[in-house]
Protein backbone atom coordinates (compact mmCIF):
# COMPACT_ATOMS: atom_id res chain seq x y z
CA UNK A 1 -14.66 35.13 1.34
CA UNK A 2 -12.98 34.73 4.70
CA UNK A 3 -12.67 30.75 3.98
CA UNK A 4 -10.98 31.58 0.56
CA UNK A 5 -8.69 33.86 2.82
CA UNK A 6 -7.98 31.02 5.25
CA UNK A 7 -7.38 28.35 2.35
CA UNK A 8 -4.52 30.79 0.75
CA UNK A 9 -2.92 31.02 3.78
CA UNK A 10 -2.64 27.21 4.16
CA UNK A 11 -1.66 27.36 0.48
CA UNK A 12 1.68 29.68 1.57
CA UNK A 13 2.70 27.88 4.74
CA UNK A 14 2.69 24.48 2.40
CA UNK A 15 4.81 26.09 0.34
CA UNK A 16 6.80 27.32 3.10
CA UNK A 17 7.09 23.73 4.15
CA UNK A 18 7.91 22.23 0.65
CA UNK A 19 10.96 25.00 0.16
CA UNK A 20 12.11 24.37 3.88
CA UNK A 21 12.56 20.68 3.23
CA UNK A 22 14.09 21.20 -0.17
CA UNK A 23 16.46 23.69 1.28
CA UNK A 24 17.60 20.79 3.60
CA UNK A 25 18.05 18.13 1.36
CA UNK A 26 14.66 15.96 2.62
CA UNK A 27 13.09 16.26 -1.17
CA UNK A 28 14.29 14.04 -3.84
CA UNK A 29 13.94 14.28 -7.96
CA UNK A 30 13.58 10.92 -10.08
CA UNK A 31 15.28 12.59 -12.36
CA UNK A 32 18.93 12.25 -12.36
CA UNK A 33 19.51 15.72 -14.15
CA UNK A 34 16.78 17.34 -12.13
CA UNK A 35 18.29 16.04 -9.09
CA UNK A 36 21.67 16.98 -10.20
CA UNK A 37 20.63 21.08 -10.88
CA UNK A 38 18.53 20.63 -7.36
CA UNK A 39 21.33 19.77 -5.72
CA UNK A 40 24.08 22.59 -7.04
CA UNK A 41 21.28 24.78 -5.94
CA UNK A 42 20.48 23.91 -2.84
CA UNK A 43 24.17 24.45 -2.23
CA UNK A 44 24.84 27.87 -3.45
CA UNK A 45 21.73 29.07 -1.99
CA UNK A 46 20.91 26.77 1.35
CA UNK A 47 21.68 29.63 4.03
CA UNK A 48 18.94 32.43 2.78
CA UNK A 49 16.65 29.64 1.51
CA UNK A 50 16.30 27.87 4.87
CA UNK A 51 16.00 30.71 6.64
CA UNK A 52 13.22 32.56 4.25
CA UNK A 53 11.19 29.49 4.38
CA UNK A 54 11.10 29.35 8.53
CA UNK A 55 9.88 33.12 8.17
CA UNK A 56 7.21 32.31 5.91
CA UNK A 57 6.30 29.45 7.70
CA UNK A 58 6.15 31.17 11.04
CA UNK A 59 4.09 34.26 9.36
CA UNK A 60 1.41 32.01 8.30
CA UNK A 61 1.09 30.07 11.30
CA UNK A 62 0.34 33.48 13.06
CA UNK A 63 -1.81 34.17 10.17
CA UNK A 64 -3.65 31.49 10.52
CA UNK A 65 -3.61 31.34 14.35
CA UNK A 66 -5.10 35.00 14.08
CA UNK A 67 -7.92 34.57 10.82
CA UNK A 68 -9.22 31.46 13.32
CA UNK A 69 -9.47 33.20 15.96
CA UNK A 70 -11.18 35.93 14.33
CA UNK A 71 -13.46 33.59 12.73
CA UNK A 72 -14.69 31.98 15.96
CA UNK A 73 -15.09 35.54 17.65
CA UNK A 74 -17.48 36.66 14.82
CA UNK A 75 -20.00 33.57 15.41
């Protein structure tokens, strides 16, 4: 159960990642309509996106840093 833990975890900070590099632009659509709505998006709401992503990214590197650590202590 702890390893289940320790994969959702990994599972939030990519998705921290993937929103932080759409919220600067780095993720492109092959869709030209897709890419269009991205892009009006990403420019209303750039500001709170980037900056909820970099929280979310740096809670689940403590996270993990912590359910590691707590993992090796227990052996």
């Amino acid at each position: 159960m702890e390893y289940l833990g320790l994969f959702i975890e990994f599972l939030f900070l990519a998705m921290g990642i993937y929103l932080y590099l759409f919220s600067i632009g780095r993720l492109k659509s092959g869709d030209e309509k897709a890419q269009k709505r991205a892009e009006e998006f990403r420019r209303r709401n750039a500001g709170w996106l980037r900056v909820a992503s970099l929280l979310l990214i740096a809670l689940m590197v403590v996270n993990i840093y912590l359910h590691i650590a707590q993992l090796f202590q227990g052996q």
